[in-house]
Structure formats: structure tokens, C-alpha cells
Protein backbone atom coordinates (compact mmCIF):
# COMPACT_ATOMS: atom_id res chain seq x y z
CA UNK A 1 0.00 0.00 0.00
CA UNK A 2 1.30 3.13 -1.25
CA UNK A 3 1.02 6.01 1.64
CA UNK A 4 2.24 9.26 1.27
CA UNK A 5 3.38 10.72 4.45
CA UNK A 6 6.47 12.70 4.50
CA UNK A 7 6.39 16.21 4.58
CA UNK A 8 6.77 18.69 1.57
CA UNK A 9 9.42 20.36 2.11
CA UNK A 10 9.60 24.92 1.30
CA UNK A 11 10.19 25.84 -2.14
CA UNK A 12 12.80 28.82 -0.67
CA UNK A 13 15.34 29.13 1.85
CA UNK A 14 14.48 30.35 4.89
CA UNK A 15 17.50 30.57 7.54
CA UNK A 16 16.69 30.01 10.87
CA UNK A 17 16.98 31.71 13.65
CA UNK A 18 16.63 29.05 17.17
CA UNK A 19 15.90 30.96 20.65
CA UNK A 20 16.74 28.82 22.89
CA UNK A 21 19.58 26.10 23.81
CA UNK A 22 17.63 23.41 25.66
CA UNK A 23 18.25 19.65 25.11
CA UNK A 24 14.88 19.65 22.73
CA UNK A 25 17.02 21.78 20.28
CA UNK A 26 19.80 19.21 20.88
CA UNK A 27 18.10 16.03 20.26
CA UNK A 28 14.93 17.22 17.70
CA UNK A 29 15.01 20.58 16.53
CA UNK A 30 18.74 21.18 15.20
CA UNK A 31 19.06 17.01 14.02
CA UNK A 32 15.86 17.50 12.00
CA UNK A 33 16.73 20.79 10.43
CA UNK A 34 19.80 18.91 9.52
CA UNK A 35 18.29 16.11 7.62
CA UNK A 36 15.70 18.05 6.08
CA UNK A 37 18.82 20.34 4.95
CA UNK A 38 17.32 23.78 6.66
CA UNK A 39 19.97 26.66 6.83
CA UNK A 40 20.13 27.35 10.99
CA UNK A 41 21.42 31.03 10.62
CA UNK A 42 22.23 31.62 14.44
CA UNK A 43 21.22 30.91 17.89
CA UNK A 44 21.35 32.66 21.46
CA UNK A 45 20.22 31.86 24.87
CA UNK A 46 19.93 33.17 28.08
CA UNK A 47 22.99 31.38 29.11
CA UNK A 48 25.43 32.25 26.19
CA UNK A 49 27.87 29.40 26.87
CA UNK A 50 25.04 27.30 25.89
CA UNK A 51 24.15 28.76 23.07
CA UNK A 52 28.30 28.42 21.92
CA UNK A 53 28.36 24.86 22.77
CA UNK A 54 25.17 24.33 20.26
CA UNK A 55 26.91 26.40 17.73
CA UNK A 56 30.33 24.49 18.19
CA UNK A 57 28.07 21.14 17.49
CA UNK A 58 25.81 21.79 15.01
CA UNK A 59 28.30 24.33 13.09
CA UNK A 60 25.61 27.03 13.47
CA UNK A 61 27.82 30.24 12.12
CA UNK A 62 26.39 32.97 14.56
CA UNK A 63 25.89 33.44 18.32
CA UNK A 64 24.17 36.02 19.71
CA UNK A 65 24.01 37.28 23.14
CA UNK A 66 20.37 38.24 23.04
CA UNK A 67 17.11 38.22 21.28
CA UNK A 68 17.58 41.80 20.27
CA UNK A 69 20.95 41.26 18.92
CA UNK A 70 19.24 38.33 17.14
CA UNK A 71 16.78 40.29 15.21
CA UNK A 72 19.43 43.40 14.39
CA UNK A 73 21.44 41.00 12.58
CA UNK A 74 18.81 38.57 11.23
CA UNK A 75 18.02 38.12 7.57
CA UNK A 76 14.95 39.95 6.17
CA UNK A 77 13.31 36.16 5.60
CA UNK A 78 14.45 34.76 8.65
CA UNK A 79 12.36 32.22 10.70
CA UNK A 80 12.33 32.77 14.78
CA UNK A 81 12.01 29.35 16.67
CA UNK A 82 11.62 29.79 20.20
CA UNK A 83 12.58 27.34 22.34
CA UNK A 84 12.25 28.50 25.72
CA UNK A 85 9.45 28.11 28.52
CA UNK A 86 5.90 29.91 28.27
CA UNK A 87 6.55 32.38 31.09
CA UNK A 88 8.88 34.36 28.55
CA UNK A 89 7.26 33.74 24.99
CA UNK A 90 5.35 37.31 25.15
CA UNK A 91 8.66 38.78 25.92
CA UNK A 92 10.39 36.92 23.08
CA UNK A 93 7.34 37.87 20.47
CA UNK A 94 7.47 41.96 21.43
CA UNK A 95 10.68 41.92 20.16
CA UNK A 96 10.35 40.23 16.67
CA UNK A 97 10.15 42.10 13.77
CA UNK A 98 6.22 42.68 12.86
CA UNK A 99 5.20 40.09 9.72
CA UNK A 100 7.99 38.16 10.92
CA UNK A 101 7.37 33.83 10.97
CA UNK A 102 7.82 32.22 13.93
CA UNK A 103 7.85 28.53 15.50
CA UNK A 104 6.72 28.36 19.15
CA UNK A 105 7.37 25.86 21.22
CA UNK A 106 4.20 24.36 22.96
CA UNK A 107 2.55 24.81 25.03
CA UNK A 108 0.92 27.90 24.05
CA UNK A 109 1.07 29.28 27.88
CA UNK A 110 1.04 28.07 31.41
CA UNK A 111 -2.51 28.54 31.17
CA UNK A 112 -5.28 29.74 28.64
CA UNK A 113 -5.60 33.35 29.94
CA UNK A 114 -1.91 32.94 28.76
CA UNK A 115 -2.46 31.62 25.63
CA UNK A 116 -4.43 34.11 24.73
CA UNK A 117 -2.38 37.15 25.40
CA UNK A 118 0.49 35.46 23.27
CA UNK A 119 -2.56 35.22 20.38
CA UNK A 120 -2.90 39.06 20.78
CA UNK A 121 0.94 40.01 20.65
CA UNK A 122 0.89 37.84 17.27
CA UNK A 123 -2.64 38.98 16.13
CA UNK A 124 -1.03 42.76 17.05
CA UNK A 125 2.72 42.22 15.72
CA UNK A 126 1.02 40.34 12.18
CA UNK A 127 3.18 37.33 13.38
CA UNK A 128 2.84 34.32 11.18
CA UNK A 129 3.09 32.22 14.25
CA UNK A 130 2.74 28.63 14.86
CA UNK A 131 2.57 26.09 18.02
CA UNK A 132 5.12 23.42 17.59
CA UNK A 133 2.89 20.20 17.98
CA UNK A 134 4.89 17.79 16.09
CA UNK A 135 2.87 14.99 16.50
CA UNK A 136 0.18 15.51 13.82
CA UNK A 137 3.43 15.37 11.50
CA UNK A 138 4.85 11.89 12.98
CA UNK A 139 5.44 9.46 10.08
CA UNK A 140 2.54 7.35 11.70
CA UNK A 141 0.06 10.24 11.99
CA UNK A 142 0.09 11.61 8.86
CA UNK A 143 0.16 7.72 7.32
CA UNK A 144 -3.12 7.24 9.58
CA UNK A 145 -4.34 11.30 8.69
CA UNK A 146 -4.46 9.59 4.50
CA UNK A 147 -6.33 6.41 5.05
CA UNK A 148 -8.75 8.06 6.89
CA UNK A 149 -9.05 10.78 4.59
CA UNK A 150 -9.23 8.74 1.71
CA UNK A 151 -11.93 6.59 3.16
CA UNK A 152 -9.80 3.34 3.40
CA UNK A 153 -10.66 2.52 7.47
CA UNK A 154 -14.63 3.68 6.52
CA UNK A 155 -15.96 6.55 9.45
CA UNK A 156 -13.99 7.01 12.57
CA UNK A 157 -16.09 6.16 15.51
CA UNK A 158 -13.28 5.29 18.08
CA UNK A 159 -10.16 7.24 18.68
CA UNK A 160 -7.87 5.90 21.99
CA UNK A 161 -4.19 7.12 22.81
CA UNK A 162 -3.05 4.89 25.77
CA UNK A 163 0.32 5.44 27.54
CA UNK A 164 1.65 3.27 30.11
CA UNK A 165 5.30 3.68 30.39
CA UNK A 166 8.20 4.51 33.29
CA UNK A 167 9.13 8.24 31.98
CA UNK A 168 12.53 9.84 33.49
CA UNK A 169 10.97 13.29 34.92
CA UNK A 170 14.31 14.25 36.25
CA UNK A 171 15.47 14.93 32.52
CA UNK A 172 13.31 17.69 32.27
CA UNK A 173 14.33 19.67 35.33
CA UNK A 174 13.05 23.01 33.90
CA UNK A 175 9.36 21.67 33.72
CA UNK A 176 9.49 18.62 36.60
CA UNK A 177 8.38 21.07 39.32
CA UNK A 178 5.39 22.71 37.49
CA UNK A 179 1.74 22.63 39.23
CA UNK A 180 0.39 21.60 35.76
CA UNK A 181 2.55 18.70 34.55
CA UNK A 182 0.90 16.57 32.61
CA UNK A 183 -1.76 17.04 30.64
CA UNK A 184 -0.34 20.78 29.73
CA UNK A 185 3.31 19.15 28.73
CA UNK A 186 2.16 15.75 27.79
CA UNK A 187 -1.27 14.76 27.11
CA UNK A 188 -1.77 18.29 25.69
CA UNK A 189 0.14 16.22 22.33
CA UNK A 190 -2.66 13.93 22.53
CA UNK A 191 -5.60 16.62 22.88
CA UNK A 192 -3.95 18.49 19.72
CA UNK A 193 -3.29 15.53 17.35
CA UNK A 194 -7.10 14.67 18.45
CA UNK A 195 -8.22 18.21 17.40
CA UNK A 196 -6.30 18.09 14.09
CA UNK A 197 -8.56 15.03 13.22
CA UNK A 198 -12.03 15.56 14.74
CA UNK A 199 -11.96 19.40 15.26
CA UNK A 200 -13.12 20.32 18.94
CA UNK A 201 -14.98 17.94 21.44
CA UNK A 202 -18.43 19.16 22.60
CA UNK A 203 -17.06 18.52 26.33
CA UNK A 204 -14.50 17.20 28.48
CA UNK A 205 -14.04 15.12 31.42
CA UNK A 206 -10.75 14.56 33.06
CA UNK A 207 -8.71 13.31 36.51
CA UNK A 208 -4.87 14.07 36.36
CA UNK A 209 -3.30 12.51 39.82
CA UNK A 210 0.52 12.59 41.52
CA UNK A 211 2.35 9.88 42.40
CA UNK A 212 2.77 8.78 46.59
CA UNK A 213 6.39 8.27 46.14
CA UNK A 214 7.08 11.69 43.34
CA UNK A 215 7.42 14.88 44.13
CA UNK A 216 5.12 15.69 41.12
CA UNK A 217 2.00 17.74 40.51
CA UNK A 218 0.78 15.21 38.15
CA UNK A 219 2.17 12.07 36.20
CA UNK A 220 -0.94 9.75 35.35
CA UNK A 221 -4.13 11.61 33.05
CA UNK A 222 -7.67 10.04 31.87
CA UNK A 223 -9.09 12.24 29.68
CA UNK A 224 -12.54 11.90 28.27
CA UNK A 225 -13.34 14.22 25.28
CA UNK A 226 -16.81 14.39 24.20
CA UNK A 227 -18.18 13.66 20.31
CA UNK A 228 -21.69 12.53 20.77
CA UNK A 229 -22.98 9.18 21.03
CA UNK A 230 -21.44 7.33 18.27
CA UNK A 231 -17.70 8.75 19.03
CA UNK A 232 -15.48 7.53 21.56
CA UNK A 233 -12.29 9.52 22.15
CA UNK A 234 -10.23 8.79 25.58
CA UNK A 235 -6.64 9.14 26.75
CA UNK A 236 -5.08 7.26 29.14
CA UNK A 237 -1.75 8.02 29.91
CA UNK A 238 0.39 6.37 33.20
CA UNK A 239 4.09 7.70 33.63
CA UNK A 240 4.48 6.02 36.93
CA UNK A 241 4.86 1.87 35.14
CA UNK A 242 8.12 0.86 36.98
CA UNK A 243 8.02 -2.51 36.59
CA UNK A 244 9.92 -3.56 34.20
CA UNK A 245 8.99 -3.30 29.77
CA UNK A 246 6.61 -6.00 29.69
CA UNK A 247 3.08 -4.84 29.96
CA UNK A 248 4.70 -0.91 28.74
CA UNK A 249 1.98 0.38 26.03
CA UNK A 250 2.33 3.28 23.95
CA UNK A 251 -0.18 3.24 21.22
CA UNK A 252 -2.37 5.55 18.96
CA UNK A 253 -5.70 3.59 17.68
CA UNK A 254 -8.06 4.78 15.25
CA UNK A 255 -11.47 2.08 14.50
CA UNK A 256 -13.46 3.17 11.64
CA UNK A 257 -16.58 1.27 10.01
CA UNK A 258 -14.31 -0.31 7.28
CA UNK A 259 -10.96 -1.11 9.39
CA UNK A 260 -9.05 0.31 11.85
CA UNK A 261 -4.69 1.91 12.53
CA UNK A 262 -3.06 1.33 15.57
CA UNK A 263 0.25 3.31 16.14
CA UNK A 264 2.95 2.17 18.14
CA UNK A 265 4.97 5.19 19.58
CA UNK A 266 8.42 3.05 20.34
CA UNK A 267 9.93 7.03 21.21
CA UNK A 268 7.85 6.62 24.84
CA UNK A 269 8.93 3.69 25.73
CA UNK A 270 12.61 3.21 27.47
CA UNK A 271 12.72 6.63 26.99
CA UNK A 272 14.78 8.14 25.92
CA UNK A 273 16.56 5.50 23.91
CA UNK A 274 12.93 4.44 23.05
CA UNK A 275 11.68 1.12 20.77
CA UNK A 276 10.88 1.14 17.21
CA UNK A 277 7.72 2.12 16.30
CA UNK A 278 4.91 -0.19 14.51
CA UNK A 279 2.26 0.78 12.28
CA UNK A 280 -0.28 -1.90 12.04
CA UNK A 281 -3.63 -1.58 9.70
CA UNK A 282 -6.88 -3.71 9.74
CA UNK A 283 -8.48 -4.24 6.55
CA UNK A 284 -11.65 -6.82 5.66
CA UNK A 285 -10.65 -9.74 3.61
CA UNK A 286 -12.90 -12.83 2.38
CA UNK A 287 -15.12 -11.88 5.61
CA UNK A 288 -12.06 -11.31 8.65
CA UNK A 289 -10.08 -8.39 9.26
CA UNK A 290 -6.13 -9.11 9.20
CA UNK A 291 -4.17 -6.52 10.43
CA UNK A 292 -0.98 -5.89 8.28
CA UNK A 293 2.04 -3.83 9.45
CA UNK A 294 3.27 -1.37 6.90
CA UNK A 295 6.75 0.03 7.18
CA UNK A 296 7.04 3.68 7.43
CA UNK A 297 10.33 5.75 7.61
CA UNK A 298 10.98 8.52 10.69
CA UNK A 299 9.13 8.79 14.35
CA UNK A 300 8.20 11.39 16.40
CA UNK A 301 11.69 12.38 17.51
CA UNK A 302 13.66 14.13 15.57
CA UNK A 303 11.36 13.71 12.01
CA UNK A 304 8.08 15.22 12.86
CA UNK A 305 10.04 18.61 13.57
CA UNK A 306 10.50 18.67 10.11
CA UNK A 307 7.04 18.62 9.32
CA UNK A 308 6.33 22.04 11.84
CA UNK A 309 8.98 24.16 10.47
CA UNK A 310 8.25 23.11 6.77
CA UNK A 311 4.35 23.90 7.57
CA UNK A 312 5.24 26.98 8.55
CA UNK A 313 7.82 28.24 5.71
CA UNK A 314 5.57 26.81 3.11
CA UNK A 315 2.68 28.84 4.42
CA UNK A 316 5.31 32.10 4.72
CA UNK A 317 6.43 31.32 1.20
CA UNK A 318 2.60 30.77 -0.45
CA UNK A 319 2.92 26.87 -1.07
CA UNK A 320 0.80 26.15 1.78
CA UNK A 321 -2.52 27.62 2.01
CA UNK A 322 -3.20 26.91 5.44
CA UNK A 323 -0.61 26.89 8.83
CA UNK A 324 -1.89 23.96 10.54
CA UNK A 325 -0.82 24.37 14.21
CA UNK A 326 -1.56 28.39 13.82
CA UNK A 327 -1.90 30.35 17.02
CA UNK A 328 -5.30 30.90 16.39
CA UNK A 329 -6.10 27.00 16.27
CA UNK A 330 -4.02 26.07 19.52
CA UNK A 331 -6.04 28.38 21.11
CA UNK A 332 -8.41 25.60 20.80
CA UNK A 333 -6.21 22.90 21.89
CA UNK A 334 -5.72 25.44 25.11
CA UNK A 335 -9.44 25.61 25.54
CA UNK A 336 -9.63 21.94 26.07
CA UNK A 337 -6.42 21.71 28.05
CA UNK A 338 -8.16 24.76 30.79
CA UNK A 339 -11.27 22.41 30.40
CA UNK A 340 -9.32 18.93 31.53
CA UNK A 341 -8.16 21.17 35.08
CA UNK A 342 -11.59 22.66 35.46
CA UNK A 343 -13.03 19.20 35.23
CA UNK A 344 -10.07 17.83 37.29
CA UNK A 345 -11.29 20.41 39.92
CA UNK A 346 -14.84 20.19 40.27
CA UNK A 347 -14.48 16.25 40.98
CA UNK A 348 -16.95 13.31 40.65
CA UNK A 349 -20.62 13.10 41.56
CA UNK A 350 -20.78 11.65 44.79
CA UNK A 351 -22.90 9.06 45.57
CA UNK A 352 -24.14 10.61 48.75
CA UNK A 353 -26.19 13.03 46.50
CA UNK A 354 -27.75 10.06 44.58
């Protein structure tokens, strides 16, 4: 079965210009870039000696020592990718040039009052601004995005992400101490890729819980969204499975009235050496449904960055009409991210009220 799922890449060169020095830039951002053969113009970071040891690596030619320094000396068709936390985005964004493209790192804000102040600095500025939700451009996602759109599974009727795997908080010291772990850092992938496929959910009911032996705010989600009777959408995720790789799940499933996709995402699991992923399709034959697995090139880490920044230079340069992960659209992903705490919050029905 022929699939086409890799990302067209921009018609122009557009150098980039990274803001930020964090490990993401180290282990997805710069070695994507690379293979998809994007010029990376210069970088700069709060901590400069960062930002050199980045350059050293990934023979980046400039280092700057700030953002403004960044922009004085930037090309005219440069591309900004922030890479920092939310707390300093609107900062970041006053500074770029107005009409300038930029990549933001999700989330889109620490919360949705947030996330929509940094939609009115880019609404203001005339920002061509996108969220950086790679995961509606992993090789699997955009294999399972064509079968369903060409009708091959039939209707959707069941969408489940499931994640039960042992992840290593401590390698993410500048978010492992935030009140709103995981569903804004983690399941908020799951909430967008969902969006991208069955637009926004009518409702939302969710429980995100700690650990007893973590010092975390959260690290195990189940998140109901809600698409009417004949729709199922849930995610399940469990960082907390310490028991060794055997029962470990990591899986995107999509049932439709014709067939169904499940979507092993190997990145999750041993993290972060990770597994290989699958992709595994169920199709009728003579009266059963075999499920095949179809071999697809690139995962989540470090390929789907490609498909963000191309998105967005294709939509700068005109070869894209539409900028998928826009501002404006994660605002809805936000929406439904405020809606998860709010329902976290206001709890169960008790039975003593029955």
C-alpha cells in the first residue's frame, strides 16, 4: 500500500533563527533541520555558553548574546524558533520584527488566559506564528491522517491514545516542578493531534493525579473528550509503570466502520533511547479483518520537527494555504487543556447526593 506521508518540504530558503539552547534543540530541533537540509542562521540563549556549545556542534555560524541582537542582525526572511518556557514567549514575540514567521514551542502558555495574550501580541505584531505540535506530522500520523481521509478505514467512531510507560521526569528539570505537569506538557500532544482530526470535542471530562512516592503535581491523566454518542475519544496516559517493559503500552488507535490503525509510539517507551515504532492496519478480507504492518520511515523524535517548520515556511512562502498548528487554532487545543483542570477540579458526583 502506497502512503504518502512525508512532509513537503519549502520551495525557498528560509534561515533560521533558534531561541533557545535546551536539550529539545539538541536532540529534535537542530538534528531535523539537519536532515531536512534547513539553513540554521544563528542561535542565542539566556545562558550564552550554551548557546556556543550548540553552535560548536551543530556548526551554526552565529551566536548572539540576546534576542535583540538576534533580530538586528537577522536576515529579512528569517524564521524565529523559540525554544524556551511559556513564562517568557510574550517577551520573546514583542521583540520580533512585525510580519515576521515564527515557531513556538508548545505549550501555548502556562494557562489559557496565557495563551491568549500570546494570540494578541501575534494577532497585534502580524506574526505568522505557529505552536510546535509535532505529532500531527509523525510518520505514523500523517500515514493514519491519508487512510482516513481517503476513506480506506470507513468513518472514525473510536479514537484511543493509551500510555503506560516509566518516563525519566528528572530529565526535564526546567518543567518537573510545574503545578500543571501533565496534561499541559504531555497529554496536551494527545488533545492536539485529536483536534487536528475531529476538530473540537463538545465537552471534556478529566482526573490528572501525583504519584505517593514523586514529588510531582501530576504524572498519570484520563481524559474523556466528548463527540456525541457514536464517538469515543479517551486518553489514558500512566508515567508512573516501573516494573519492568513487559506490559509498557504506547499506542495511537483509530477504529473506523471499514478497518481500523493502531500506532505504536516506540519514542515513549525506554525513553529516551525508546523502541521502534509499529504501524499496524486492519483491513476486511474474504469476511475477517487481518491486520498488516506497513513500514514507514521517521518517528516522532527528531522527524516530525521537520514537518512544523516546513508547515510553517511553506505557508510564509505561499505553497501552503493553510498553517496547521496556527496560534489561532491552539487556542483551541488550550481551551480543552483549561477544560481537563476545570473538570479535574470540580471532581466526581458523589454518591451521597444520589
Amino acid at each position: 500500500m502506497n502512503i504518502p506521508y512525508k512532509p513537503l518540504l519549502p520551495e525557498t530558503k528560509q534561515p533560521i533563527i533558534i531561541i533557545g539552547a535546551s536539550g529539545i534543540v539538541k536532540d529534535a530541533h537542530l538534528p531535523a533541520y539537519k536532515m531536512a537540509g534547513f539553513s540554521v542562521f544563528g542561535i542565542t540563549n539566556r545562558t550564552v555558553a550554551k548557546a556556543h556549545a550548540m553552535a560548536e556542534e551543530f556548526a551554526i555560524p552565529n551566536v548572539f548574546e540576546n534576542v535583540a541582537e538576534a533580530v538586528k542582525n537577522a536576515p529579512s526572511n528569517a524564521v524565529y524558533d523559540i525554544t524556551v518556557l511559556p513564562d517568557q514567549y510574550i517577551e520573546i514575540l514583542e521583540q520580533l520584527p512585525d510580519g515576521a514567521a515564527v515557531l513556538i514551542q508548545k505549550p501555548m502558555g502556562n494557562d489559557l488566559a496565557q495563551a491568549k495574550e500570546i494570540v494578541a501580541v501575534c494577532e497585534r505584531k502580524k506574526l505568522v506564528a505557529g505552536i510546535n505540535f509535532q505529532l500531527r506530522f509523525a510518520s505514523f500520523v500523517s500515514a493514519a491522517r491519508y487512510m482516513i481521509n481517503q476513506g480506506i478505514v470507513g468513518d472514525l467512531y473510536d479514537m484511543e491514545v493509551k500510555v503506560t510507560v516509566n518516563t525519566p521526569w528528572e530529565l526535564f528539570p526546567l518543567i518537573k516542578e510545574h503545578p500543571r505537569l501533565e496534561i499541559l506538557f504531555h497529554s496536551v500532544h494527545y488533545i492536539d493531534c485529536i483536534r487536528s482530526f475531529l476538530g473540537n470535542p463538545k465537552g471534556v471530562y478529566a482526573k490528572t493525579t501525583n504519584h505517593p512516592l514523586k514529588k510531582l503535581s501530576s504524572c498519570r491523566s484520563s481524559i474523556i473528550l466528548d463527540y456525541g454518542n457514536s464517538m469515543r475519544v479517551v486518553i489514558n496516559t500512566n508515567h508512573d509503570h516501573h516494573f519492568g517493559p513487559k506490559h509498557e503500552e504506547s499506542y495511537i488507535k483509530w477504529e473506523g466502520t471499514k478497518g481500523a490503525i493502531k500506532a505504536k509510539m516506540g519514542l515513549l517507551m525506554n525513553y529516551p533511547d525508546g523502541m521502534p515504532d509499529e504501524f499496524e492496519v486492519a483491513l476486511e478480507k474474504d469476511g475477517n479483518y487481518e491486520w498488516e504492518k506497513i513500514n514507514l520511515e521517521g518517528s516522532w523524535f527528531p522527524e516530525a520537527f521537520i514537518g512544523t517548520m516546513s508547515n510553517l515556511m511553506r505557508f510564509k512562502e505561499g505553497s501552503d494555504d493553510k498553517l496547521l498548528a496556527s496560534v489561532q487554532d491552539v487556542l483551541d487545543t488550550m481551551k480543552v487543556v483549561e477544560a481537563c483542570y476545570i473538570s479535574n477540579e470540580k471532581g466526581a458526583i458523589s454518591l451521597n447526593d444520589l
